[in-house]
C-alpha atoms as a PDB file:
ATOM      1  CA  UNK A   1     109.596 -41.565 107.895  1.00  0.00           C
ATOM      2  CA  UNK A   2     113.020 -40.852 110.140  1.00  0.00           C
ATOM      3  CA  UNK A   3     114.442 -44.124 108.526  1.00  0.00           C
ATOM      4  CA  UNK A   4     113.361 -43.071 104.978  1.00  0.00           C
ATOM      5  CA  UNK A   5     115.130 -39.437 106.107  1.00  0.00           C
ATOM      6  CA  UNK A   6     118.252 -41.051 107.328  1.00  0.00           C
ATOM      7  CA  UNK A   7     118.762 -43.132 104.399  1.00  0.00           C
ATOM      8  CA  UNK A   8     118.153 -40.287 101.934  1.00  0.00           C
ATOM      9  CA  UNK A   9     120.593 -38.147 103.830  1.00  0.00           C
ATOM     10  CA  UNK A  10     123.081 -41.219 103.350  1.00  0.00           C
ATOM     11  CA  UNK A  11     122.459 -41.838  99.337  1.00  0.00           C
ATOM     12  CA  UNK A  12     122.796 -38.295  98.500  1.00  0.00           C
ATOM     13  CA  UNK A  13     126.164 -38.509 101.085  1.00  0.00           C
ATOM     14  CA  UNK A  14     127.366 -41.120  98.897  1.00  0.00           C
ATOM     15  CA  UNK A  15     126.493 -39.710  95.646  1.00  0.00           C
ATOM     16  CA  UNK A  16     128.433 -36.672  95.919  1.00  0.00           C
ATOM     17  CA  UNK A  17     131.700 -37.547  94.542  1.00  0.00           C
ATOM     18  CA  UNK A  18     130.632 -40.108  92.005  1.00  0.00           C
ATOM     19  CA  UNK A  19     130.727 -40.230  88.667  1.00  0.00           C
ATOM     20  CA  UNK A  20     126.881 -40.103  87.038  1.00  0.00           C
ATOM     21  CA  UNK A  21     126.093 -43.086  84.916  1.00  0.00           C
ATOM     22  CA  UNK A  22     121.940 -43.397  83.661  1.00  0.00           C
ATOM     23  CA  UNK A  23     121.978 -47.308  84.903  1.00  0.00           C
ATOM     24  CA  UNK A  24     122.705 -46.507  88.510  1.00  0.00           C
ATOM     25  CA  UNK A  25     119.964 -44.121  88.220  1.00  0.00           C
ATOM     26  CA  UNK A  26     117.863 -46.331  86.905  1.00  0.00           C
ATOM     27  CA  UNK A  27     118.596 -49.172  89.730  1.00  0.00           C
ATOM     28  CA  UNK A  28     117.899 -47.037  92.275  1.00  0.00           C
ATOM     29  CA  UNK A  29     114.411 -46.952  91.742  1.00  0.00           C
ATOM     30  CA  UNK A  30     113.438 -50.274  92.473  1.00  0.00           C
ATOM     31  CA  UNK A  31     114.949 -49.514  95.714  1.00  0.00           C
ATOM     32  CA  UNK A  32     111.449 -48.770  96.824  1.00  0.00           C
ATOM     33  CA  UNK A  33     110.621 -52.218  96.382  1.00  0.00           C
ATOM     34  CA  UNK A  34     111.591 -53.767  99.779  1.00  0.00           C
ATOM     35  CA  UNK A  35     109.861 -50.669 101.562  1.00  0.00           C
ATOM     36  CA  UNK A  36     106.732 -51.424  99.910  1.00  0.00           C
ATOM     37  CA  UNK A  37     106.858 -55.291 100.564  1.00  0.00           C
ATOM     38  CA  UNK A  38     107.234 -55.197 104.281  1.00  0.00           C
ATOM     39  CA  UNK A  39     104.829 -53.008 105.224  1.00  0.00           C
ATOM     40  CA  UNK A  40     102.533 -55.999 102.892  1.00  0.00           C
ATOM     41  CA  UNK A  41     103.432 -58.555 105.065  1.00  0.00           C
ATOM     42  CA  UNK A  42     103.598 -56.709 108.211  1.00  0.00           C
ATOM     43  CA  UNK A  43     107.375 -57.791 109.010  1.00  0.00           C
ATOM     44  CA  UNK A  44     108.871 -56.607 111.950  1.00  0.00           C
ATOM     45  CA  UNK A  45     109.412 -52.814 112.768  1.00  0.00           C
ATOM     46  CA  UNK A  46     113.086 -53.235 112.204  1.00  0.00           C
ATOM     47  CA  UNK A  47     112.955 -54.947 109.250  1.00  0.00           C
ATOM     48  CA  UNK A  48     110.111 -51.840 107.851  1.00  0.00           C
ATOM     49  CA  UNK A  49     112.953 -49.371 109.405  1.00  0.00           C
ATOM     50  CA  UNK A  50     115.783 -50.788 107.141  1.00  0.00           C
ATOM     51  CA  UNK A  51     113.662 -51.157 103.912  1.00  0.00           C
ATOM     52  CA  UNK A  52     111.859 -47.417 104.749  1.00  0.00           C
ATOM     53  CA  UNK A  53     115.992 -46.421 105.127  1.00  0.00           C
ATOM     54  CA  UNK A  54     116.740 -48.082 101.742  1.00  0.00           C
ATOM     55  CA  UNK A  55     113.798 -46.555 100.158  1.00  0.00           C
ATOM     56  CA  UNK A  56     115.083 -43.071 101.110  1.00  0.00           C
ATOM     57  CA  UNK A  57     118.374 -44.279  99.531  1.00  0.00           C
ATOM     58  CA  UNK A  58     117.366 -44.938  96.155  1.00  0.00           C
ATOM     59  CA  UNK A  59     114.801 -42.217  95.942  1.00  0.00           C
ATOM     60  CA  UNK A  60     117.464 -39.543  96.686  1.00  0.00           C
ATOM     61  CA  UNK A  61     120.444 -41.141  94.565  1.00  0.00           C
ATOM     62  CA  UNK A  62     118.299 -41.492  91.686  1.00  0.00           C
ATOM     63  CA  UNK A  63     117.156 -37.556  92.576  1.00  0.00           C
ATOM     64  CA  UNK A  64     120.669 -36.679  92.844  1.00  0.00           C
ATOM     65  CA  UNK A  65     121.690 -38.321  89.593  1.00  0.00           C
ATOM     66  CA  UNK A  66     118.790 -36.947  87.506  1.00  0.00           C
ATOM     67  CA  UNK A  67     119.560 -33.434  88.856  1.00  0.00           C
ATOM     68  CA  UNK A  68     123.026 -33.964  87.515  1.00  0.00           C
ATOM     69  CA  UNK A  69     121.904 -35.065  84.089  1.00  0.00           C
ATOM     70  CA  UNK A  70     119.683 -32.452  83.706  1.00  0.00           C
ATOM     71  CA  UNK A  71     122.592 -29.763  84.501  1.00  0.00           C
ATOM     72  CA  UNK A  72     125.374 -31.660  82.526  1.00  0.00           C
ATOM     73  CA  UNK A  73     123.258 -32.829  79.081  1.00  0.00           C
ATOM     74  CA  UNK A  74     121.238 -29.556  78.539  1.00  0.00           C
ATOM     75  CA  UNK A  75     122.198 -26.001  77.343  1.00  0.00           C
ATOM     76  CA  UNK A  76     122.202 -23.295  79.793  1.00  0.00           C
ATOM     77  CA  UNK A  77     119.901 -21.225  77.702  1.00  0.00           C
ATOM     78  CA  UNK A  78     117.291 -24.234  78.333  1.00  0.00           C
ATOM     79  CA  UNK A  79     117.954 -25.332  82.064  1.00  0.00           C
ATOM     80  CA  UNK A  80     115.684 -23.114  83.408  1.00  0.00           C
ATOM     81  CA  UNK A  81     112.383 -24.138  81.214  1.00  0.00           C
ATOM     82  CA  UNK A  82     113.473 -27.932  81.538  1.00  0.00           C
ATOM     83  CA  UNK A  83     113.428 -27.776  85.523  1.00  0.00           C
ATOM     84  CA  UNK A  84     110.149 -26.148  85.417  1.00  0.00           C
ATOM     85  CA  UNK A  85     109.084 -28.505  83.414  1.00  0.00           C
ATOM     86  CA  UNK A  86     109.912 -31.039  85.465  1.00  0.00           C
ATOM     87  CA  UNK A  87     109.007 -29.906  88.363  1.00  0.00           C
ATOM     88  CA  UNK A  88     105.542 -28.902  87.551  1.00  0.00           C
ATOM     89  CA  UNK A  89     105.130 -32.650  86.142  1.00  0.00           C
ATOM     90  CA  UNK A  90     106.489 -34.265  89.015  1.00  0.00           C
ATOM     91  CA  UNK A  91     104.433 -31.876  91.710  1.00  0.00           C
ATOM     92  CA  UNK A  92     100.956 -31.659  89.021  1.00  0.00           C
ATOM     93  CA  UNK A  93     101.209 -35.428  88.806  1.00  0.00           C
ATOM     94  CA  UNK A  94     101.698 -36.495  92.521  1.00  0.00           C
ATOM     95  CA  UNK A  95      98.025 -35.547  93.400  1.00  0.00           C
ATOM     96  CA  UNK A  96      96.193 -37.342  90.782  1.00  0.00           C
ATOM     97  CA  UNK A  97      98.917 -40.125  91.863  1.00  0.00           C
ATOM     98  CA  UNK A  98      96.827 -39.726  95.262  1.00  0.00           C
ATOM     99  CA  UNK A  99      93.472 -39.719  93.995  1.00  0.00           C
ATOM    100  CA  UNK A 100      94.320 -42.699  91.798  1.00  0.00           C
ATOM    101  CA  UNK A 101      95.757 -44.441  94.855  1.00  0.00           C
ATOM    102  CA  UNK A 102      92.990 -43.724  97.212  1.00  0.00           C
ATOM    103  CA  UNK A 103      89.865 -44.815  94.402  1.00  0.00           C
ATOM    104  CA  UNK A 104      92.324 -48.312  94.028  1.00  0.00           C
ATOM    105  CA  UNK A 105      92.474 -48.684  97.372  1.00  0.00           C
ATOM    106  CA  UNK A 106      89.086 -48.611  98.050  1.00  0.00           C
ATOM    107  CA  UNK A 107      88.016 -51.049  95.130  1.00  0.00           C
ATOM    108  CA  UNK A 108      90.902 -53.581  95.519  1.00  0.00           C
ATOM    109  CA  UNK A 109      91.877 -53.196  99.040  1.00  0.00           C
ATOM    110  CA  UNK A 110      95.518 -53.016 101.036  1.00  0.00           C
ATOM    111  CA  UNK A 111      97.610 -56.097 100.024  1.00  0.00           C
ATOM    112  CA  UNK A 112      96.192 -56.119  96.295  1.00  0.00           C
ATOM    113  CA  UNK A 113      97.071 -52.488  95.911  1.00  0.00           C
ATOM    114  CA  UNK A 114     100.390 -53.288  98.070  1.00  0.00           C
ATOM    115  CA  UNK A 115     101.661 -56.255  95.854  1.00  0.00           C
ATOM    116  CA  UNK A 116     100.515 -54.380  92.654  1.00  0.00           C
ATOM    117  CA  UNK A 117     102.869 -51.406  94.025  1.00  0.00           C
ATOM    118  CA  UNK A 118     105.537 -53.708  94.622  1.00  0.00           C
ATOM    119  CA  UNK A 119     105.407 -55.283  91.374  1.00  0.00           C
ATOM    120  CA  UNK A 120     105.269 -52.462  89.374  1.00  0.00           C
ATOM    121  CA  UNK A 121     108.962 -50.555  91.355  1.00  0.00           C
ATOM    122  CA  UNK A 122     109.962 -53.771  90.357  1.00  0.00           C
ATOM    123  CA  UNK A 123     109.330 -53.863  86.273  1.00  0.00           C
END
């Protein structure tokens, strides 16, 4: 979790000055890829470290990015109800993301579910 810290800390660093295109955005999601396939075939703690740092990376350049969108592309009057929205998506859909994750975990075990999760940052 420290790496994944550190490397969001250094995305959103090096995402302050740049110009916001939807593609990077968009690449920076698979980011969580690597993260995801080490920990499947238990590869070295250094080489989990750098892919947990990476995954903090994309997740917070893609975070800072959308933010950024949102506040350039829609009207003031709007802003407000759009970032609720979003939020109350992104925090009412994370825990039926959990129970989903736990009930396929327990019918298709850890490197099925793994590989599945790696595949799908991937597409």
């Amino acid at each position: 979790m420290a790496a994944e810290a550190v490397g969001a800390f250094v995305g959103a660093a090096a995402t302050i000055r740049s110009v916001p295109r939807g593609w990077i955005a968009m690449l920076a999601l698979p980011a969580q890829a690597p993260q995801t396939v080490t920990l499947l075939l238990a590869a070295h703690p250094s080489i989990i470290l750098a892919a947990s740092a990476l995954t903090g990376a994309g997740l917070s350049v893609f975070a800072v990015l959308w933010t950024t969108a949102l506040q350039t592309r829609i009207p003031a009057g709007y802003l407000g109800r759009v970032f609720a929205v979003d939020g109350l998506a992104t925090s009412g859909l994370t825990p039926i993301g959990y129970v989903v994750a736990g009930w396929l975990l327990a019918d298709l075990g850890t490197n099925t579910l793994a590989a599945f999760a790696g595949t799908a940052l991937v597409i």
